[in-house]
Protein backbone atom coordinates (compact mmCIF):
# COMPACT_ATOMS: atom_id res chain seq x y z
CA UNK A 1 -80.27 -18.18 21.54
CA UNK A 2 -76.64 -18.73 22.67
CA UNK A 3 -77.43 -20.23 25.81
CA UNK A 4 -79.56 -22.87 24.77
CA UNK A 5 -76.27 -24.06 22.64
CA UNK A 6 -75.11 -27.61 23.49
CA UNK A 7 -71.90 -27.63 25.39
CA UNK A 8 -69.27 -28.88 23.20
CA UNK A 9 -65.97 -28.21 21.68
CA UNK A 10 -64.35 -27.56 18.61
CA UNK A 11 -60.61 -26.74 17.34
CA UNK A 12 -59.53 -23.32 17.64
CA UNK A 13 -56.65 -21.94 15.86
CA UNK A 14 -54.90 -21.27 19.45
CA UNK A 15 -53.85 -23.24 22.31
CA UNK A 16 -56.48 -23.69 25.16
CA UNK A 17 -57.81 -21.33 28.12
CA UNK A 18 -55.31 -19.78 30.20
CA UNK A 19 -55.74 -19.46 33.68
CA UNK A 20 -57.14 -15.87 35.29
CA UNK A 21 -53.97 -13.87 36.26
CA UNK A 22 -51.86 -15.43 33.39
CA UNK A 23 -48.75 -14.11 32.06
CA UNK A 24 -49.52 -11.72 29.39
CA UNK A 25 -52.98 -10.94 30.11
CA UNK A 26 -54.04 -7.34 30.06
CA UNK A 27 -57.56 -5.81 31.71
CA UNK A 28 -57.88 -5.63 35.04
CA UNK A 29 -56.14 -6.44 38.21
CA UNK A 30 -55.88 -10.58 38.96
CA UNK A 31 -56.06 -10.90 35.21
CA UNK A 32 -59.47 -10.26 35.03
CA UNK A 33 -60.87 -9.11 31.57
CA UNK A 34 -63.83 -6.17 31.23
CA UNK A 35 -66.09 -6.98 28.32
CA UNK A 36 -68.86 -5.05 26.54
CA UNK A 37 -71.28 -6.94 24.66
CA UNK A 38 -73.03 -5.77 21.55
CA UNK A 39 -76.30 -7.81 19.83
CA UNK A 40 -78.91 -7.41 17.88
CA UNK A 41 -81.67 -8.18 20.02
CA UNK A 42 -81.99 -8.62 23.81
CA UNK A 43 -82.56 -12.53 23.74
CA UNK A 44 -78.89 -13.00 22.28
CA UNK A 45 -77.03 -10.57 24.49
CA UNK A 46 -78.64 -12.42 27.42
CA UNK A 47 -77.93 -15.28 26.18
CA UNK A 48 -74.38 -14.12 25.62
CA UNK A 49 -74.55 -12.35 29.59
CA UNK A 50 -75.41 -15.83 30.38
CA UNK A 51 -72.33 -17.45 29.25
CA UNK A 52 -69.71 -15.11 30.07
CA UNK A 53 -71.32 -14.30 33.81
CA UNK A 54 -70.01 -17.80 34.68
CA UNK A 55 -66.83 -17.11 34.07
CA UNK A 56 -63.81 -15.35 36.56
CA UNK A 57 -62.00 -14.43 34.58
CA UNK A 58 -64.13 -12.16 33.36
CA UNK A 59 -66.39 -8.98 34.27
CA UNK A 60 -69.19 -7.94 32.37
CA UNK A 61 -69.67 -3.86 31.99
CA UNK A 62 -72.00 -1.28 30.68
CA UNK A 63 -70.78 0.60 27.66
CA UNK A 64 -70.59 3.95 29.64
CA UNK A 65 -68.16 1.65 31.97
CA UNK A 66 -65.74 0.72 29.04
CA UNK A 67 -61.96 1.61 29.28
CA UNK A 68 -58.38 0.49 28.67
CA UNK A 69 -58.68 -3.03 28.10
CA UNK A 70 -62.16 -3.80 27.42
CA UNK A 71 -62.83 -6.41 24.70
CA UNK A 72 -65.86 -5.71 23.08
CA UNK A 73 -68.28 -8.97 22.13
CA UNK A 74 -69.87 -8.44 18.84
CA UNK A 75 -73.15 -10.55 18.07
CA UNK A 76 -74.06 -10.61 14.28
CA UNK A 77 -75.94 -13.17 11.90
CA UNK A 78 -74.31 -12.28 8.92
CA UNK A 79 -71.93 -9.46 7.88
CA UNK A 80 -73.32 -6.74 5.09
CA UNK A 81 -71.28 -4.26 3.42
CA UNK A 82 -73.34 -1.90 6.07
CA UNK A 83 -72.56 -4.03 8.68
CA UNK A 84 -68.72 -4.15 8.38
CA UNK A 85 -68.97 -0.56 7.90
CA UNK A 86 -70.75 -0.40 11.77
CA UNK A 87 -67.50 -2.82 12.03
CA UNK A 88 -65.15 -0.38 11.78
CA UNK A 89 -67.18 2.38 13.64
CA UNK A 90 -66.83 0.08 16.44
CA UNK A 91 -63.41 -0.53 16.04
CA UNK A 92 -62.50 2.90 15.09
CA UNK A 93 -60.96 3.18 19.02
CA UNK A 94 -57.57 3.17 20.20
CA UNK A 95 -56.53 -0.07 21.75
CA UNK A 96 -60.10 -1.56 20.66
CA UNK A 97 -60.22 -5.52 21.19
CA UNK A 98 -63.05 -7.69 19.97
CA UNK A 99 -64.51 -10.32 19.19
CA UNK A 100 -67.21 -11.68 16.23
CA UNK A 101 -69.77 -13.94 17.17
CA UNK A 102 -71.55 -14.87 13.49
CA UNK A 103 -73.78 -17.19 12.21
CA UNK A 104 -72.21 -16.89 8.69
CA UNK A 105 -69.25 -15.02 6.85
CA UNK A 106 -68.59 -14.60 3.28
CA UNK A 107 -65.13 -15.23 1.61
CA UNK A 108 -65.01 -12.11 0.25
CA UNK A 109 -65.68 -10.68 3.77
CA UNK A 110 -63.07 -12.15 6.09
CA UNK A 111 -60.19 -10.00 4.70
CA UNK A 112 -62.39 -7.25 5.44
CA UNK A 113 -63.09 -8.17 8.88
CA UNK A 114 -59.38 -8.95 9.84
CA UNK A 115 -58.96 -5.37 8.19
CA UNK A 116 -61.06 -4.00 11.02
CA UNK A 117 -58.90 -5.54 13.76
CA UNK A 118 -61.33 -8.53 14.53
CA UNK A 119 -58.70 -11.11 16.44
CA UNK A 120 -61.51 -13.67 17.75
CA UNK A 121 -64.25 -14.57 15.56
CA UNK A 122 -66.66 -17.34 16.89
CA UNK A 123 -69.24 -19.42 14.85
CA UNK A 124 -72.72 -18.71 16.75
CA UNK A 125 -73.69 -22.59 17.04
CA UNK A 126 -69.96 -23.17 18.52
CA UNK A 127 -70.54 -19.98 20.82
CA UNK A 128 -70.21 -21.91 24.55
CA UNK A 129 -69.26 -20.91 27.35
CA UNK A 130 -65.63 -21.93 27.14
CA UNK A 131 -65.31 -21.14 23.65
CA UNK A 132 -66.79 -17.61 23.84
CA UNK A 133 -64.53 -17.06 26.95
CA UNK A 134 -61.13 -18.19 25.14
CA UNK A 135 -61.83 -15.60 22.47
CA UNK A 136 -62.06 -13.16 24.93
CA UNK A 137 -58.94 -13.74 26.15
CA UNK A 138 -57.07 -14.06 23.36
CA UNK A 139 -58.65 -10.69 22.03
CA UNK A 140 -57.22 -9.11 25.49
CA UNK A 141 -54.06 -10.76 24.42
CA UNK A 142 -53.49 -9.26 20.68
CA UNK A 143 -53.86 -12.60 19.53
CA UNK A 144 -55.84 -14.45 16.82
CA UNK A 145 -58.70 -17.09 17.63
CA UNK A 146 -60.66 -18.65 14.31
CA UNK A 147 -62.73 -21.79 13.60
CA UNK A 148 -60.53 -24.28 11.98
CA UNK A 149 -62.79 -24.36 8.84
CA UNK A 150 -62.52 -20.18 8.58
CA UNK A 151 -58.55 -20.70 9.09
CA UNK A 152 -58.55 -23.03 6.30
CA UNK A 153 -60.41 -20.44 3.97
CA UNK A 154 -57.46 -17.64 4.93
CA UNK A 155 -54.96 -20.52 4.56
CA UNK A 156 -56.49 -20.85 1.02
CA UNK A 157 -56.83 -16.89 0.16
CA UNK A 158 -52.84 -16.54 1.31
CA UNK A 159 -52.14 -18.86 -1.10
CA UNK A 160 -54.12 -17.25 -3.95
CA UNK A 161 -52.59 -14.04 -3.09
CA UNK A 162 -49.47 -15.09 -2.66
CA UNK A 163 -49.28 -16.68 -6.04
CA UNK A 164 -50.86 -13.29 -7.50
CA UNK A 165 -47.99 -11.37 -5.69
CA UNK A 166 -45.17 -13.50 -6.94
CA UNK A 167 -46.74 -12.93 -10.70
CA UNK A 168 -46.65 -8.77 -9.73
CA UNK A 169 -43.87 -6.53 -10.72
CA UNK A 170 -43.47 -3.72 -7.99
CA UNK A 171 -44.18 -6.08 -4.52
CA UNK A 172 -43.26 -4.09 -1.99
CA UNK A 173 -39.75 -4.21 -0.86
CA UNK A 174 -39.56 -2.61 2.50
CA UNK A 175 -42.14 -1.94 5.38
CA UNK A 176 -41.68 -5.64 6.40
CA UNK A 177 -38.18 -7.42 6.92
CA UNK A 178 -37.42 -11.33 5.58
CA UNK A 179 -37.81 -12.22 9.64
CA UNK A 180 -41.38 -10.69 10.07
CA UNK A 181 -42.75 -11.95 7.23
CA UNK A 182 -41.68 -15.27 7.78
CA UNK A 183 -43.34 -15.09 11.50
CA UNK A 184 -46.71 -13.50 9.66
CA UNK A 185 -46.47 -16.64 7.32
CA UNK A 186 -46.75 -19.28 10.30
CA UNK A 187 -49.40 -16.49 11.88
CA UNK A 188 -51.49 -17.09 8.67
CA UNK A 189 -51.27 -20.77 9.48
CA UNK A 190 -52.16 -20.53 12.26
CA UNK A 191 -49.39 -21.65 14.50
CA UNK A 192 -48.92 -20.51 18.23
CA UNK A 193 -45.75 -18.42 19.96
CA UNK A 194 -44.51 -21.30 21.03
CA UNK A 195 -44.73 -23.50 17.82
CA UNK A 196 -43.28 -19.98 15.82
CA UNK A 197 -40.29 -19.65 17.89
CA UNK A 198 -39.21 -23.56 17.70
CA UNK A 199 -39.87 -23.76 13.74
CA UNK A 200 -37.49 -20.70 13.32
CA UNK A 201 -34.94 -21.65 16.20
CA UNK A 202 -35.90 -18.40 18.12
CA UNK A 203 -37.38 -17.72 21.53
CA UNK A 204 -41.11 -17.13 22.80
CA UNK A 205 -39.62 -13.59 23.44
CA UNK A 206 -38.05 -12.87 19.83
CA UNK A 207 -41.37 -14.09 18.67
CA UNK A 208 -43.63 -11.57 20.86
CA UNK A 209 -40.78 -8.49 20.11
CA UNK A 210 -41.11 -9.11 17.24
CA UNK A 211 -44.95 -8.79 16.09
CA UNK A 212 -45.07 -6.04 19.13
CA UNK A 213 -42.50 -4.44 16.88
CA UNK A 214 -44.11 -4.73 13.56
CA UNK A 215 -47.61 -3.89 14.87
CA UNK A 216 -46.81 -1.21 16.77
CA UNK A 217 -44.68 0.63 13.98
CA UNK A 218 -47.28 -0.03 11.32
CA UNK A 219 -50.45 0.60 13.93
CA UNK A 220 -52.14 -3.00 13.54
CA UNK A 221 -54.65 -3.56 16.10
CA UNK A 222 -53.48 -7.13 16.40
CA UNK A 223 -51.74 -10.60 14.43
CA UNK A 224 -54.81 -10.90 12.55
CA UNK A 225 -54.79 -6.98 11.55
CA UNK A 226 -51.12 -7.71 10.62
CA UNK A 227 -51.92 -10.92 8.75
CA UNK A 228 -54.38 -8.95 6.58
CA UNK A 229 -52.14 -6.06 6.26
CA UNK A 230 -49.48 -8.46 4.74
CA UNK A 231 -51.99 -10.21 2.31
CA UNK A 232 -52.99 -6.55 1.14
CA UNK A 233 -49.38 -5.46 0.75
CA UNK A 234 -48.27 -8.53 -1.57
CA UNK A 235 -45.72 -9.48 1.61
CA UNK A 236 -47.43 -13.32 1.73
């Protein structure tokens, strides 16, 4: 049950909880973010209720309640070839935002899963109150928020692909310029805006135009989405 989980934390691919009202942050007005919550059984989503009620920057809805904005919480043990496919149901909405709570997640799933447009994915022994609330908001952001031992196994597929792709006649050539797959690059490994724009000697706001550029002209769901997309496409 997530509430019963010990309060403690653990690095996160992203930088720590913004405030409510923030720069950037999208839902409702003040900065507060309306979330749905999805679970296999009552006893988790009360659990998850629990943790999420005690936060303001946040305000729990119904699904008939859902709108712009609303990040859905997902609540899974582990993830099926059915279950991704409910996945995608559930992420089959314009401007969808949401984030995987899991117990477990095979390699060979967690291309899949970025696929859908998953941003935030949580480990459900690491699901706290602060933890489950920064995923939320960097869902509601378009950002990306994984476990440092999931990042690692991305870090670890990039490289695989990327050394299949370089040993490929017929990469793609166009879709993605030299700039915005260097940016996805330091996305995949799992670098921050801010740590982005000084490696490349740009600005926060190149950074942001940038993959608001790219995913909107491609119609990625979010850096993940556009991560994966490049790993597909041979880009990185």
């Amino acid at each position: 049950m997530l509430s019963s989980i010990p309060q403690t934390d653990t690095a996160t691919a992203t930088a720590g909880r913004p405030r409510p009202g923030g720069s950037g942050q999208r839902g409702l007005p003040g900065g507060r973010i309306p979330v749905i919550v999805h679970a296999p059984d009552p006893i988790s989503r009360e659990g998850a209720l629990g943790q999420l009620r005690r936060c303001p920057e946040i305000e729990l809805r119904d699904d008939a309640k859902a709108g712009s904005g609303t990040v859905t919480l997902l609540i899974s043990d582990t993830l099926d070839d059915a279950a991704v496919t409910r996945l995608r149901r559930v992420m089959g909405g314009e401007g969808t935002r949401a984030v995987l709570v899991v117990s477990s997640l095979r390699e060979a799933k967690l291309l899949d899963v970025l696929g859908c447009g998953i941003g935030a994915i949580v480990w459900r022994h690491e699901a706290t109150e602060d933890r489950l609330a920064r995923a939320v908001m960097a869902a509601a952001r378009g950002d990306g928020e994984l476990p440092a031992d999931l990042l690692g196994r991305l870090i670890d597929q990039v490289n695989v692909l990327h050394g299949m792709a370089a040993g490929r006649a017929g990469v793609p050539a166009s879709g993605l310029s030299p700039r915005e797959v260097d940016v996805l690059r330091l996305v995949a490994d799992g670098l921050g805006t801010a740590e982005i724009a000084d490696k490349l000697s740009y600005s926060d706001r190149t950074i942001k135009n940038i993959l608001h550029e790219l995913t909107t002209r491609l119609h990625l769901r979010n850096r993940a989405h556009a991560v994966a997309y490049a790993l597909r496409e041979g880009y990185i």
